[in-house]
C-alpha atoms as a PDB file:
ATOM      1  CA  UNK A   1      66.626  -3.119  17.744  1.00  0.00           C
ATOM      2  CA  UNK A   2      65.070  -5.257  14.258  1.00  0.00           C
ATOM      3  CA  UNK A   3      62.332  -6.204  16.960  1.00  0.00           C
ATOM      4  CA  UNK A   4      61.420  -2.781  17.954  1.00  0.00           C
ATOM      5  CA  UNK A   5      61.172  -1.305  14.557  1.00  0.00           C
ATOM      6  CA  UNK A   6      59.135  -4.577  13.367  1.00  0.00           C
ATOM      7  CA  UNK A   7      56.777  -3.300  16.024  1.00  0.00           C
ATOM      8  CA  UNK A   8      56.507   0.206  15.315  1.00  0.00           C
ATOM      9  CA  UNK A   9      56.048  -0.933  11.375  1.00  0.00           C
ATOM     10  CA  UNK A  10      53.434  -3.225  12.642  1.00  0.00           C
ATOM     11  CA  UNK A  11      51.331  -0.360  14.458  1.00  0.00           C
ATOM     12  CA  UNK A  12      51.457   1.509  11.637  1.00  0.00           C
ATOM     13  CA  UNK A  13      50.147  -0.960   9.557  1.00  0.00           C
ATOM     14  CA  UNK A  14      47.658  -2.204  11.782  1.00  0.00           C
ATOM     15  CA  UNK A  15      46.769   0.391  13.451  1.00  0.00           C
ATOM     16  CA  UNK A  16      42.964   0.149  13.231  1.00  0.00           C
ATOM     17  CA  UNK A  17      40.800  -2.729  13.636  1.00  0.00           C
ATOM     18  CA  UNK A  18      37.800  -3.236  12.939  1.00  0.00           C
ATOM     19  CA  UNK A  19      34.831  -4.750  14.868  1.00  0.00           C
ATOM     20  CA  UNK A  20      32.032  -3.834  12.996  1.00  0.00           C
ATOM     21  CA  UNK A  21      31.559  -2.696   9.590  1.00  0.00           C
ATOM     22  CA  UNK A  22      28.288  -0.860   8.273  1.00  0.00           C
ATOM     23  CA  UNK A  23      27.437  -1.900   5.078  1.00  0.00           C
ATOM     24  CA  UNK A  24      27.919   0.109   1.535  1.00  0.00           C
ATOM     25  CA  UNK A  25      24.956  -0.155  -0.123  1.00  0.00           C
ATOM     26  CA  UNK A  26      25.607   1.887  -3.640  1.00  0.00           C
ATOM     27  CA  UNK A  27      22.167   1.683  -5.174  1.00  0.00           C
ATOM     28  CA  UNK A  28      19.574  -0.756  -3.579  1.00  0.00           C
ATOM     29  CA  UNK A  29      19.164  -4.411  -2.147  1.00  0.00           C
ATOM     30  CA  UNK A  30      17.560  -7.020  -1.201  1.00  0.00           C
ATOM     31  CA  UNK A  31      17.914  -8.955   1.969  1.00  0.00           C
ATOM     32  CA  UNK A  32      16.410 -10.740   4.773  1.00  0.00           C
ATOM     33  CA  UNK A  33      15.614  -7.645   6.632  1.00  0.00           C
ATOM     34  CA  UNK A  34      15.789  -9.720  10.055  1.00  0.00           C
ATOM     35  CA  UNK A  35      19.852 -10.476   9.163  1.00  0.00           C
ATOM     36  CA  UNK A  36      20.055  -6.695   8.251  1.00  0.00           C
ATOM     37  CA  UNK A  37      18.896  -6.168  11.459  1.00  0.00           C
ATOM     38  CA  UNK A  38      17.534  -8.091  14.175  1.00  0.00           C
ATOM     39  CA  UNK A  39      14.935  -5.781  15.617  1.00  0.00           C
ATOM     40  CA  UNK A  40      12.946  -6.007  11.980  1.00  0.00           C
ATOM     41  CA  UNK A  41      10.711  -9.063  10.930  1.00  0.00           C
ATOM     42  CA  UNK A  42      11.409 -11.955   9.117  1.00  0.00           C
ATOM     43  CA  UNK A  43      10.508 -11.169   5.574  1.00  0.00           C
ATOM     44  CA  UNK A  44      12.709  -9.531   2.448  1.00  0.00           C
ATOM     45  CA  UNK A  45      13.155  -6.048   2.537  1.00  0.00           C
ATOM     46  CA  UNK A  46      14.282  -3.761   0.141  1.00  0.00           C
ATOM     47  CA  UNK A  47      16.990  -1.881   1.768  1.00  0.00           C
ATOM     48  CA  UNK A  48      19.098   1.362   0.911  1.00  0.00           C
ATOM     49  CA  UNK A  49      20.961   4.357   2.355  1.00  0.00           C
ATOM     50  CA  UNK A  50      19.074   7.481   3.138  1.00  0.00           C
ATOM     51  CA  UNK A  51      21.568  10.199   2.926  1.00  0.00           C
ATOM     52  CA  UNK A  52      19.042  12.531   4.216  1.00  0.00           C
ATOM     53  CA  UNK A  53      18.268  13.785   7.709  1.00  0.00           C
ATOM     54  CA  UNK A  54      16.367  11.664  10.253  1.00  0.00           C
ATOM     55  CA  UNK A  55      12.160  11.300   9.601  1.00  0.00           C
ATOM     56  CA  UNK A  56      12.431  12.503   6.007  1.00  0.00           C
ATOM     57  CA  UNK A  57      11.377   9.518   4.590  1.00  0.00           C
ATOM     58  CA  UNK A  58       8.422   9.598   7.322  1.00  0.00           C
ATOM     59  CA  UNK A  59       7.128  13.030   5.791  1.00  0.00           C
ATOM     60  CA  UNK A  60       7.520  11.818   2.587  1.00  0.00           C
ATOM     61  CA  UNK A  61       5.373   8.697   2.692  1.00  0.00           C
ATOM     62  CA  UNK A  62       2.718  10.988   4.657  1.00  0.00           C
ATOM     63  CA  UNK A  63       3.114  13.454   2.009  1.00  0.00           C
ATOM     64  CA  UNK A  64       2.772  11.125  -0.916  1.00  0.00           C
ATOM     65  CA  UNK A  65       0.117   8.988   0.421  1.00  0.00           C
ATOM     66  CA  UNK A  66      -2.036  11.997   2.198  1.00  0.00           C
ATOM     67  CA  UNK A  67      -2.235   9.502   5.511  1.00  0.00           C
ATOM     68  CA  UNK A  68      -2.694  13.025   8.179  1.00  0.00           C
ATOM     69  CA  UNK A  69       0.482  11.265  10.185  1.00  0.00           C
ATOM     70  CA  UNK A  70      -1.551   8.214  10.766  1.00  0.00           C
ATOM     71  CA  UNK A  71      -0.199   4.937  10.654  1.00  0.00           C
ATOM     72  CA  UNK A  72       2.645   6.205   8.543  1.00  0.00           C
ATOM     73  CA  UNK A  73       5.107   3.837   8.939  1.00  0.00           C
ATOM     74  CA  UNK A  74       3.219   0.260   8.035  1.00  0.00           C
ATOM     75  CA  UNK A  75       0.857  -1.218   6.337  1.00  0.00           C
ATOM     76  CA  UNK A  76      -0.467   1.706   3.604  1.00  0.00           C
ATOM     77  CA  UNK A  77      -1.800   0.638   0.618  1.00  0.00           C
ATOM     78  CA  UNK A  78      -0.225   0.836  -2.481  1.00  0.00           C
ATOM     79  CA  UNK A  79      -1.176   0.120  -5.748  1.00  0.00           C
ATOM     80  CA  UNK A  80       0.921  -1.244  -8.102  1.00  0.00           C
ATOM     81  CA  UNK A  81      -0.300  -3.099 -11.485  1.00  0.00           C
ATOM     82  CA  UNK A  82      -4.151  -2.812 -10.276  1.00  0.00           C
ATOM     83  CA  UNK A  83      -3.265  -4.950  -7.262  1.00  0.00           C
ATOM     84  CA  UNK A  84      -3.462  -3.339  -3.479  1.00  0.00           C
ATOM     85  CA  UNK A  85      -0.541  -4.299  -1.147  1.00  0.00           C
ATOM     86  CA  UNK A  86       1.191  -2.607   1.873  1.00  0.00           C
ATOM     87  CA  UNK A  87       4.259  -1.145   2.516  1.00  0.00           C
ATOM     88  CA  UNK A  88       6.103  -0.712   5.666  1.00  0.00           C
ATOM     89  CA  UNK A  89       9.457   1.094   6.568  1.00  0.00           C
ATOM     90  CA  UNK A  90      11.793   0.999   9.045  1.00  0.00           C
ATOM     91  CA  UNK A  91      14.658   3.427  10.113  1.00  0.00           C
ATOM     92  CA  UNK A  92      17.547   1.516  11.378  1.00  0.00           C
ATOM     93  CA  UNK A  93      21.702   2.956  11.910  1.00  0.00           C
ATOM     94  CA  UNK A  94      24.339   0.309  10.886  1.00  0.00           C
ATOM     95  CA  UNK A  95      27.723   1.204  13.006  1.00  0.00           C
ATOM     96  CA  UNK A  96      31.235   1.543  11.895  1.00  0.00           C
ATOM     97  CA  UNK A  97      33.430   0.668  14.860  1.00  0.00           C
ATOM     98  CA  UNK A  98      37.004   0.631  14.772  1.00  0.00           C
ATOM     99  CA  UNK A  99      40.221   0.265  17.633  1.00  0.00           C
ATOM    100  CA  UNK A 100      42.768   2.637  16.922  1.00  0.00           C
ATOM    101  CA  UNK A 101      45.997   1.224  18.510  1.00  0.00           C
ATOM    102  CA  UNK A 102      48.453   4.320  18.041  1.00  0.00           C
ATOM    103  CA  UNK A 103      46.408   6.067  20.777  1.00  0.00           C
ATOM    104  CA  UNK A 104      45.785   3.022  23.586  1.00  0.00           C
ATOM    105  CA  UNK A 105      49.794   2.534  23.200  1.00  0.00           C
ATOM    106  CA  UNK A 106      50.796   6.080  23.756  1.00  0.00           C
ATOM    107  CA  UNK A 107      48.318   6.198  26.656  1.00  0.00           C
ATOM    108  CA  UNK A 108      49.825   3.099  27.790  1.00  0.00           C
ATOM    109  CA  UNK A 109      53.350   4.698  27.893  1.00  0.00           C
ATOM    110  CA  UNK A 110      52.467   7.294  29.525  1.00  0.00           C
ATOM    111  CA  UNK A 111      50.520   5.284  32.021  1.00  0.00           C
ATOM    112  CA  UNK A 112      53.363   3.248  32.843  1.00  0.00           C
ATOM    113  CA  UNK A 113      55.186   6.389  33.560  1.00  0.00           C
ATOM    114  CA  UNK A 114      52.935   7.585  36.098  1.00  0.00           C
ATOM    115  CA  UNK A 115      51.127  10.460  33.839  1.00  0.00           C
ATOM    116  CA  UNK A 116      47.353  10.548  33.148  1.00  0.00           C
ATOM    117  CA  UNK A 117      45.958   9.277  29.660  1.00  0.00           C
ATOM    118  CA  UNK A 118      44.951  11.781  27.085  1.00  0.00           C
ATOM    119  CA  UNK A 119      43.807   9.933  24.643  1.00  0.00           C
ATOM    120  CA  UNK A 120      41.109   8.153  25.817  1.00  0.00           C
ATOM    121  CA  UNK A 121      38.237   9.196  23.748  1.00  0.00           C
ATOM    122  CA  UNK A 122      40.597   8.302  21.004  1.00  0.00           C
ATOM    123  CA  UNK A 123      40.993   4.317  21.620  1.00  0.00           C
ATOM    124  CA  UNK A 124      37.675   3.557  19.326  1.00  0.00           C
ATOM    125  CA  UNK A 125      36.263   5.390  16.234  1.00  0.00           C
ATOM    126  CA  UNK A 126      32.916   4.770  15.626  1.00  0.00           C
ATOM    127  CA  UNK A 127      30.620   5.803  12.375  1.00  0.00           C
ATOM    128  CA  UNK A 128      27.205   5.160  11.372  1.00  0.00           C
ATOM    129  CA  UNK A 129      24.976   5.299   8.301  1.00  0.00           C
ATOM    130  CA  UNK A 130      20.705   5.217   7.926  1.00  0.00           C
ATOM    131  CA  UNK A 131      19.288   2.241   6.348  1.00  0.00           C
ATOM    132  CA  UNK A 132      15.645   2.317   5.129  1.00  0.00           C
ATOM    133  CA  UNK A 133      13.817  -0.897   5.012  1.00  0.00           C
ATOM    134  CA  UNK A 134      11.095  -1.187   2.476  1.00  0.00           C
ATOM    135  CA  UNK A 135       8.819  -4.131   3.007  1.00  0.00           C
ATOM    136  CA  UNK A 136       5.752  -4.978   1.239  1.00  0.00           C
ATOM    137  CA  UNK A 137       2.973  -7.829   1.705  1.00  0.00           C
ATOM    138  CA  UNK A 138      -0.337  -8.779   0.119  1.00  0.00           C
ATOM    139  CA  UNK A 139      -3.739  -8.938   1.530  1.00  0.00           C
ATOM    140  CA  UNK A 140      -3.089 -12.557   3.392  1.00  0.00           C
ATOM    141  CA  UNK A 141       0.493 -11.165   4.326  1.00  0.00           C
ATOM    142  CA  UNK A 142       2.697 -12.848   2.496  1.00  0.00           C
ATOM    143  CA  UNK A 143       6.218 -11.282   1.799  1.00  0.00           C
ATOM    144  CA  UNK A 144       5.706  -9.775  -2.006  1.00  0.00           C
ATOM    145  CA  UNK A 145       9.339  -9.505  -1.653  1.00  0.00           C
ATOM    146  CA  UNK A 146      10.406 -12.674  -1.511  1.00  0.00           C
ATOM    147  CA  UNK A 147      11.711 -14.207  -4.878  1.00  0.00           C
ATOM    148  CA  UNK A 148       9.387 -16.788  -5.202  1.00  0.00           C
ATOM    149  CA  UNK A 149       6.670 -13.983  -5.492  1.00  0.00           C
ATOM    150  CA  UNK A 150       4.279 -13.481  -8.883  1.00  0.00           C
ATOM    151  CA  UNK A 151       4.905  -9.974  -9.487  1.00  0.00           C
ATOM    152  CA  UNK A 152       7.955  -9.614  -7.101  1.00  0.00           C
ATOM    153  CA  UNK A 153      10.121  -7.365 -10.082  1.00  0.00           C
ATOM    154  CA  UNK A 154       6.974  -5.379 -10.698  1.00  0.00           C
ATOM    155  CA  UNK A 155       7.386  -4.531  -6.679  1.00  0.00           C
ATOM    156  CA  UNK A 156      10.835  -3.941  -6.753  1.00  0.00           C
ATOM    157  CA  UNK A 157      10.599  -1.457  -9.993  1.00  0.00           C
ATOM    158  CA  UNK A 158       7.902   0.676  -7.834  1.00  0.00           C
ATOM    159  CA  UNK A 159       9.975   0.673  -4.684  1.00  0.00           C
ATOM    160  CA  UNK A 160      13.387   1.849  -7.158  1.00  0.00           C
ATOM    161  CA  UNK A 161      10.519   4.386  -8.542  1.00  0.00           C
ATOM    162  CA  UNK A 162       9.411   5.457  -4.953  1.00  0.00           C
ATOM    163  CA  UNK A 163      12.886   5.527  -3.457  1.00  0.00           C
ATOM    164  CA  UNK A 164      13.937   7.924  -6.470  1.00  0.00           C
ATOM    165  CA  UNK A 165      11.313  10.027  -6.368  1.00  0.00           C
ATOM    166  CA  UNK A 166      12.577  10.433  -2.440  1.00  0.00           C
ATOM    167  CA  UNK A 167      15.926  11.343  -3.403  1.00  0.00           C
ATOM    168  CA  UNK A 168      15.278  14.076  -5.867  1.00  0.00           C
ATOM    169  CA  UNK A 169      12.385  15.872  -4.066  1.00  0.00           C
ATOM    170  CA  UNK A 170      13.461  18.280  -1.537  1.00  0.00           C
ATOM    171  CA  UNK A 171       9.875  20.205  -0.835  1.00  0.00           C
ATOM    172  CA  UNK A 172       7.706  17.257   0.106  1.00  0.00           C
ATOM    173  CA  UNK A 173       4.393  19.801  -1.193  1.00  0.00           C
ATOM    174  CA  UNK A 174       5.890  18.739  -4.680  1.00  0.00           C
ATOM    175  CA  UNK A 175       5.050  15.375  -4.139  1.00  0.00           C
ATOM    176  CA  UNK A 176       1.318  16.734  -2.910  1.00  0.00           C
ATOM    177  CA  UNK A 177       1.348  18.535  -6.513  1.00  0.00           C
ATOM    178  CA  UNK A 178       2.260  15.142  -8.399  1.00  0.00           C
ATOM    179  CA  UNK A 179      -0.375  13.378  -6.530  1.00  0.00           C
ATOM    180  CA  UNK A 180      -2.686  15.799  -7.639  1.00  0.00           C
ATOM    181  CA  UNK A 181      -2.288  15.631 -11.060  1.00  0.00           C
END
């Protein structure tokens, strides 16, 4: 009897476990982007959650920059402290995934008794959060990122400009507006 209720406490308290976790990235970071994600190349990137719907950041660059949905996504030029470098972005989901135990036991119970599973879709849990990927490089490409950089926190306060101006603009013809003052 102790050993079934030890088990019953135990799926209770470990009834989830997880195999990946997403990252929570509060404010901003940087990282490798290729360990953020392996797709991405191998320089620092300045990384943070986009809590906004997919391509946003897309029409907000074009916006901003006035690039006619050309080459959006890498290598515009950007001027920060009378230098010109380029900034790329990338889109990439992180994923949640969990096993939930509860449900593969009571499916398992009522497999052994000769009754189809109904909890099935039930055995994992899986949730994801956007990432955008903010890296910028020089004229002979190196990674202005990287903290051995000249004017690396000069980059970084522009991108923490940039990716607040993102958050708090919700009609991207504003940003046309600001450009054009």
């Amino acid at each position: 009897m102790r050993q079934l209720i030890a088990i019953i406490i135990s799926f209770f308290m470990f009834s989830c476990i997880p195999i990946r976790v997403a990252p929570n990235i509060e404010k901003d970071k940087l990282v490798k982007a290729k360990k953020f994600k392996r797709d991405l190349p191998r320089k620092y990137g300045f990384v943070f959650e986009d809590p906004k719907d997919s391509d946003e950041f897309y029409k907000f660059i074009n916006a901003k920059y006035d690039l006619g949905f050309i080459n959006v996504e890498s290598n515009i030029p950007v001027s920060i402290d009378n230098n010109t470098y380029f900034l790329s972005f990338y889109e990439r989901e992180r994923v949640s995934k969990t096993i939930n135990l509860i449900p593969i036991a009571i499916d398992a119970g009522l497999k052994s008794k000769g009754n189809s599973t109904i909890l099935e879709d039930a055995h994992t849990s899986r949730t994801g959060r956007w990432y955008l990927i903010l890296i910028v490089t020089d004229n002979s490409f190196k990674d202005c990122l990287n903290p051995n950089y000249p004017n690396q926190n000069k980059i970084i306060e522009y991108l923490r400009d940039l990716k607040k101006e993102y958050l708090t603009t919700h009609n991207y013809i504003e940003t046309v507006l600001k450009r054009n003052d």
